[in-house]
PDB file of N, CA and C in Angstrom:
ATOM      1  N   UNK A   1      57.204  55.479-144.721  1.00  0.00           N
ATOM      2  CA  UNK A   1      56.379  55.604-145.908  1.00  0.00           C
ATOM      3  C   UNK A   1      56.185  54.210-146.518  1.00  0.00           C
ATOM      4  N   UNK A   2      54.991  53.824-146.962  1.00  0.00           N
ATOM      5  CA  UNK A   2      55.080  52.888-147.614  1.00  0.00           C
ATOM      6  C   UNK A   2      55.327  52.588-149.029  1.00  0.00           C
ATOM      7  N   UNK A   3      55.377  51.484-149.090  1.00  0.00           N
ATOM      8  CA  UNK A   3      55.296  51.515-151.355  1.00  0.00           C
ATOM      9  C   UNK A   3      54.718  50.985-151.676  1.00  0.00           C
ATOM     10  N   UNK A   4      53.955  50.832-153.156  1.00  0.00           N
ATOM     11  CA  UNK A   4      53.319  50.132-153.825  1.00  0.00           C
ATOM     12  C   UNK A   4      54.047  48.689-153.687  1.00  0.00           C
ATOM     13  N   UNK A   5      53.238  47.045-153.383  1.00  0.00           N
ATOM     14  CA  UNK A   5      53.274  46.398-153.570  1.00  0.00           C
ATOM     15  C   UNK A   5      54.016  45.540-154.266  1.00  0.00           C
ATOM     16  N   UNK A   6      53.389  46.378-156.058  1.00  0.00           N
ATOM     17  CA  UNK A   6      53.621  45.770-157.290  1.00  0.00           C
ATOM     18  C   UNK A   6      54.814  46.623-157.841  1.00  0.00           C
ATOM     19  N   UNK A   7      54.824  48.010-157.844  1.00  0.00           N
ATOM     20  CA  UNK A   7      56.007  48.335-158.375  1.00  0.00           C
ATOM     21  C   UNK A   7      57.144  48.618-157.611  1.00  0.00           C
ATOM     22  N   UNK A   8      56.835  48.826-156.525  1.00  0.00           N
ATOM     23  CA  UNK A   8      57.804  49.143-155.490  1.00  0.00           C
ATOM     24  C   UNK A   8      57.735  51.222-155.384  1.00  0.00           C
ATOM     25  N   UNK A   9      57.220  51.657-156.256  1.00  0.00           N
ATOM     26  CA  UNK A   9      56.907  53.288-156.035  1.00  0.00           C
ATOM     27  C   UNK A   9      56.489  53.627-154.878  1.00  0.00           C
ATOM     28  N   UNK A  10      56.139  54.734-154.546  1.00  0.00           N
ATOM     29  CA  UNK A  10      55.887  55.667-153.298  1.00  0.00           C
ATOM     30  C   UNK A  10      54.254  55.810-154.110  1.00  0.00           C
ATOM     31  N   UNK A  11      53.199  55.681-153.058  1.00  0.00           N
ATOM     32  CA  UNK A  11      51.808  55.854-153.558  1.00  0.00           C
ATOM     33  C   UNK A  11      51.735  57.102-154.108  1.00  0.00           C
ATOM     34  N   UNK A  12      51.565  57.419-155.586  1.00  0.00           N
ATOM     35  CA  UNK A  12      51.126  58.882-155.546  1.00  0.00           C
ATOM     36  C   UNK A  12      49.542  59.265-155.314  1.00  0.00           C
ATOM     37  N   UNK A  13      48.561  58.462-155.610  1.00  0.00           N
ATOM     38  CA  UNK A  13      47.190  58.891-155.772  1.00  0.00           C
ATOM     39  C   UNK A  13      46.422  57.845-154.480  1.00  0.00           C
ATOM     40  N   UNK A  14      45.992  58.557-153.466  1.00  0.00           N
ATOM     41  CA  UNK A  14      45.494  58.478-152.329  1.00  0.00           C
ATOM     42  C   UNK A  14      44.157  57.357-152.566  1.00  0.00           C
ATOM     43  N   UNK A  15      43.704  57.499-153.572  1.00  0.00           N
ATOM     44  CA  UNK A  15      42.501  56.545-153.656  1.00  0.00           C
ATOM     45  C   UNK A  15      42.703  55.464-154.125  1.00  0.00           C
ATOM     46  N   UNK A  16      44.082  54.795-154.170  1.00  0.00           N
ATOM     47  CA  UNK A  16      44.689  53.859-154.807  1.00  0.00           C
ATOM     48  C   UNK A  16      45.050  52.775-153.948  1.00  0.00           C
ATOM     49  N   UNK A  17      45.298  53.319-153.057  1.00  0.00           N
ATOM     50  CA  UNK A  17      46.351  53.032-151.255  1.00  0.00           C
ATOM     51  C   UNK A  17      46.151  51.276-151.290  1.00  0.00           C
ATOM     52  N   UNK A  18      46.492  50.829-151.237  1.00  0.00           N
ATOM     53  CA  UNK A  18      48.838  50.868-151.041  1.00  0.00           C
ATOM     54  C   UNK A  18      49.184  50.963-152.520  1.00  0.00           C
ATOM     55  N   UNK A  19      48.166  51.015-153.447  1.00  0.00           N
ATOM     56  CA  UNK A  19      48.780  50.820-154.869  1.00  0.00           C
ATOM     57  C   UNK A  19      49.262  52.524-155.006  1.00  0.00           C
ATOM     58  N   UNK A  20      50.367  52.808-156.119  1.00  0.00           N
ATOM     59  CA  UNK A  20      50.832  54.064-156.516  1.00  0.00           C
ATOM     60  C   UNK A  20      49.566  53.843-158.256  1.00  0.00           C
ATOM     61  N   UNK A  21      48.645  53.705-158.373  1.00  0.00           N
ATOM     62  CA  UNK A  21      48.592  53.774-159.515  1.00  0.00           C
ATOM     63  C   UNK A  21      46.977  52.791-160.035  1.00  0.00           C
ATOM     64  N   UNK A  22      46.233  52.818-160.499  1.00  0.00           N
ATOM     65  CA  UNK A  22      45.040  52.326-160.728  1.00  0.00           C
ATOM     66  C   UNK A  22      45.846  50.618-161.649  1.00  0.00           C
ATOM     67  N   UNK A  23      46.721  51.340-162.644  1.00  0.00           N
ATOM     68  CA  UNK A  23      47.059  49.492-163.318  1.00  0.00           C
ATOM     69  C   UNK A  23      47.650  48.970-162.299  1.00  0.00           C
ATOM     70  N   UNK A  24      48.386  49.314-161.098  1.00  0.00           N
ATOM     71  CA  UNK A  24      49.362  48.131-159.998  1.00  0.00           C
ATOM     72  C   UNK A  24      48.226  47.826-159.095  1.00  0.00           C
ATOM     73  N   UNK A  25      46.843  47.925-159.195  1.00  0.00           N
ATOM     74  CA  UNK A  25      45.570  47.943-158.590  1.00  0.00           C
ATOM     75  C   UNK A  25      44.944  46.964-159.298  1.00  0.00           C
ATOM     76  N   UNK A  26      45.287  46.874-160.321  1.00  0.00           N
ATOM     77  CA  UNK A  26      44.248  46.153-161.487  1.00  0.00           C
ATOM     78  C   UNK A  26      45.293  44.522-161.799  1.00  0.00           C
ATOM     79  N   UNK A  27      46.882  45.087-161.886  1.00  0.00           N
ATOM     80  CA  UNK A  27      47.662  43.893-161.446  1.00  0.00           C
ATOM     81  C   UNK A  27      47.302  42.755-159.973  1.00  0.00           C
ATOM     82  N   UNK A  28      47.520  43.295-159.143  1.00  0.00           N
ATOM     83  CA  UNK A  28      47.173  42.774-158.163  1.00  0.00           C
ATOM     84  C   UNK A  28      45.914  42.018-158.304  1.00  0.00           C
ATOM     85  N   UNK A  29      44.748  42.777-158.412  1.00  0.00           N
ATOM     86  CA  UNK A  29      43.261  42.072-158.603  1.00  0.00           C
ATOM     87  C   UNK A  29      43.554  40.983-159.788  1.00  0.00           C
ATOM     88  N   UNK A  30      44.229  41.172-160.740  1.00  0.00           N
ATOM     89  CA  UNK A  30      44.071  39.950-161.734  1.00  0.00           C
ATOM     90  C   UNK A  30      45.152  38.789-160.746  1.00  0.00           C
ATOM     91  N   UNK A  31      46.179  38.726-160.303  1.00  0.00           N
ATOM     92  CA  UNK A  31      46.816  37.884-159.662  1.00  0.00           C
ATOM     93  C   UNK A  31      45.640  37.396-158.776  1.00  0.00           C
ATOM     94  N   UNK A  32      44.915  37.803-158.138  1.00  0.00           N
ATOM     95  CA  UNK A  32      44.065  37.387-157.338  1.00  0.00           C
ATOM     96  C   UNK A  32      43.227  36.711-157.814  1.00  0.00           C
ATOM     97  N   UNK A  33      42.475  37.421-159.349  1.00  0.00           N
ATOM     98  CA  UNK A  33      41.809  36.066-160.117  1.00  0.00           C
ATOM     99  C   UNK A  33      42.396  34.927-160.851  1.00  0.00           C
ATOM    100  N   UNK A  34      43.596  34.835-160.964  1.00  0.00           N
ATOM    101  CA  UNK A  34      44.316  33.720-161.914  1.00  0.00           C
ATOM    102  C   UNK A  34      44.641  33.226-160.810  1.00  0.00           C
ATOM    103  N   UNK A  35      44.441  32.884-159.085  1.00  0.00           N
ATOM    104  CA  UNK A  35      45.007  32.608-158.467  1.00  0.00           C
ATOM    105  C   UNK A  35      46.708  31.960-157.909  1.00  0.00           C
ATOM    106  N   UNK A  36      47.350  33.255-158.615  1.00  0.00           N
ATOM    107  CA  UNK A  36      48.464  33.321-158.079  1.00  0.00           C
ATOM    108  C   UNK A  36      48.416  33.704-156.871  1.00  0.00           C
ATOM    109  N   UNK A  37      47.516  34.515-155.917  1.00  0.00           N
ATOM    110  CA  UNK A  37      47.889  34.166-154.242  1.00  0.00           C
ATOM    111  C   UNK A  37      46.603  33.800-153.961  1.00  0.00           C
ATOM    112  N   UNK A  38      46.782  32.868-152.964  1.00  0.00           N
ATOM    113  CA  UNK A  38      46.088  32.207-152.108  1.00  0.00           C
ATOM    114  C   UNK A  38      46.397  31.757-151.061  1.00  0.00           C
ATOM    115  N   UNK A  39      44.930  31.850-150.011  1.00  0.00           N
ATOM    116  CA  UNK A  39      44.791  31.562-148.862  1.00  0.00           C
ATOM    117  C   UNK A  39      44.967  30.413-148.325  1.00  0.00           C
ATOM    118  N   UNK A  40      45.769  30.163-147.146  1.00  0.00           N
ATOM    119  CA  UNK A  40      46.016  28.715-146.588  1.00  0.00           C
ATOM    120  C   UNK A  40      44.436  28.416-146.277  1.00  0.00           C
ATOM    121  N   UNK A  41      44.689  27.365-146.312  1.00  0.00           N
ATOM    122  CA  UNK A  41      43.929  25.917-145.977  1.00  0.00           C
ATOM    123  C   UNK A  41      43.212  25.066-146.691  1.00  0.00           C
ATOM    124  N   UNK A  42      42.436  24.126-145.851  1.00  0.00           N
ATOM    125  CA  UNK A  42      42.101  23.266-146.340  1.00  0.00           C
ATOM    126  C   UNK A  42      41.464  23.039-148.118  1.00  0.00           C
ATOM    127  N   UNK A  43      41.799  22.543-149.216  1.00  0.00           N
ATOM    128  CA  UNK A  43      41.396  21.942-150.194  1.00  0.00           C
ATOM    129  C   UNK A  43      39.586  21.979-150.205  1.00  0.00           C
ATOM    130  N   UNK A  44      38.821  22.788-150.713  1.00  0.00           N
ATOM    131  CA  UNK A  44      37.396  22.528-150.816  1.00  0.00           C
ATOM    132  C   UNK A  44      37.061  22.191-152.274  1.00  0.00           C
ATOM    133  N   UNK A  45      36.203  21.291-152.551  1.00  0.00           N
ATOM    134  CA  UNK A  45      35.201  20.544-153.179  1.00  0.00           C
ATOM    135  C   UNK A  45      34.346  21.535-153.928  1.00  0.00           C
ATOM    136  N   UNK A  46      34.785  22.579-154.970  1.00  0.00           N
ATOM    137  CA  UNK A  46      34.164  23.572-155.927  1.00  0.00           C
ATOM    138  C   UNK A  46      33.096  23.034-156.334  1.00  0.00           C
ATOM    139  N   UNK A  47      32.565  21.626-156.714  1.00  0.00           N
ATOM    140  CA  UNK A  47      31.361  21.477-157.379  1.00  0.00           C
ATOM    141  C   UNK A  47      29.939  21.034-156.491  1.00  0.00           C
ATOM    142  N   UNK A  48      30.590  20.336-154.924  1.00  0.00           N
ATOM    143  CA  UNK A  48      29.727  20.018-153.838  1.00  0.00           C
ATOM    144  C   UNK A  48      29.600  21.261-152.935  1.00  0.00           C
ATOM    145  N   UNK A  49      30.577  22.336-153.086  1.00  0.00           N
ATOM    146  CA  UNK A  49      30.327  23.379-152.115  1.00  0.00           C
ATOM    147  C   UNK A  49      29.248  23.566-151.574  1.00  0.00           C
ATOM    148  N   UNK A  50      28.252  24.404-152.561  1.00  0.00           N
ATOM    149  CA  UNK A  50      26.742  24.622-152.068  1.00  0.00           C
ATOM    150  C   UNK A  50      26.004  24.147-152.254  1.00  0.00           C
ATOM    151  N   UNK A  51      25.939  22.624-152.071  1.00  0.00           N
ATOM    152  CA  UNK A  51      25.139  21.942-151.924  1.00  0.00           C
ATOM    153  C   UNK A  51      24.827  21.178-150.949  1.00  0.00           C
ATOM    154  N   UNK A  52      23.258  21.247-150.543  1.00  0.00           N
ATOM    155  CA  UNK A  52      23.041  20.576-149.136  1.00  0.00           C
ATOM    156  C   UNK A  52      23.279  19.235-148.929  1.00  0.00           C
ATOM    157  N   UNK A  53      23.321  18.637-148.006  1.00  0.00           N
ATOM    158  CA  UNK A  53      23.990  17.220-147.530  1.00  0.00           C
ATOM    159  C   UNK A  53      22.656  16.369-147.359  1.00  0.00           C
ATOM    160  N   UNK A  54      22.498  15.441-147.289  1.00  0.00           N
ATOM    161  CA  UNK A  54      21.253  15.121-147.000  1.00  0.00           C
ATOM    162  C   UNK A  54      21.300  13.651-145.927  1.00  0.00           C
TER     163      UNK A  54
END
Protein backbone atom coordinates (compact mmCIF):
# COMPACT_ATOMS: atom_id res chain seq x y z
CA UNK A 1 0.00 0.00 0.00
CA UNK A 2 1.21 3.21 -0.47
CA UNK A 3 1.11 6.61 1.61
CA UNK A 4 0.65 10.01 1.19
CA UNK A 5 3.91 11.73 0.52
CA UNK A 6 3.24 14.68 2.80
CA UNK A 7 1.57 13.17 5.69
CA UNK A 8 2.60 9.84 5.67
CA UNK A 9 -1.47 8.53 5.77
CA UNK A 10 -2.90 5.71 3.72
CA UNK A 11 -4.70 7.56 0.54
CA UNK A 12 -8.26 7.80 1.48
CA UNK A 13 -9.84 9.65 -1.62
CA UNK A 14 -8.89 8.01 -4.98
CA UNK A 15 -8.85 11.26 -6.95
CA UNK A 16 -6.15 12.55 -4.86
CA UNK A 17 -3.54 9.60 -5.58
CA UNK A 18 -0.67 9.47 -3.94
CA UNK A 19 -2.03 12.38 -1.86
CA UNK A 20 -4.61 11.09 1.16
CA UNK A 21 -6.29 14.45 0.95
CA UNK A 22 -6.84 17.61 -1.47
CA UNK A 23 -4.59 20.12 1.26
CA UNK A 24 -1.36 17.34 1.12
CA UNK A 25 -2.13 18.00 -2.80
CA UNK A 26 -2.15 21.64 -2.50
CA UNK A 27 1.08 21.29 -0.02
CA UNK A 28 3.03 19.61 -2.39
CA UNK A 29 1.99 21.97 -5.45
CA UNK A 30 2.98 25.04 -3.32
CA UNK A 31 6.53 23.36 -2.49
CA UNK A 32 6.74 23.05 -6.10
CA UNK A 33 6.01 26.77 -6.58
CA UNK A 34 8.32 28.23 -3.83
CA UNK A 35 10.77 25.91 -5.32
CA UNK A 36 11.61 23.78 -2.61
CA UNK A 37 12.05 20.73 -5.11
CA UNK A 38 13.81 20.89 -8.03
CA UNK A 39 15.03 19.35 -10.99
CA UNK A 40 18.74 18.56 -11.62
CA UNK A 41 20.56 20.41 -14.03
CA UNK A 42 21.99 22.81 -15.68
CA UNK A 43 21.47 26.67 -14.28
CA UNK A 44 19.23 28.55 -17.14
CA UNK A 45 19.23 32.26 -17.88
CA UNK A 46 15.27 33.23 -16.81
CA UNK A 47 15.47 36.58 -18.57
CA UNK A 48 17.37 35.36 -22.07
CA UNK A 49 15.35 32.12 -22.10
CA UNK A 50 12.95 32.99 -24.91
CA UNK A 51 14.68 34.92 -26.65
CA UNK A 52 16.05 34.42 -30.10
CA UNK A 53 19.85 34.51 -30.66
CA UNK A 54 20.79 36.35 -33.47
Amino acid sequence: MTVCPICRRAPAVPEYRPFCSRRCADVDLGRWMKGVYVLPGEPRDEAGSDAQED
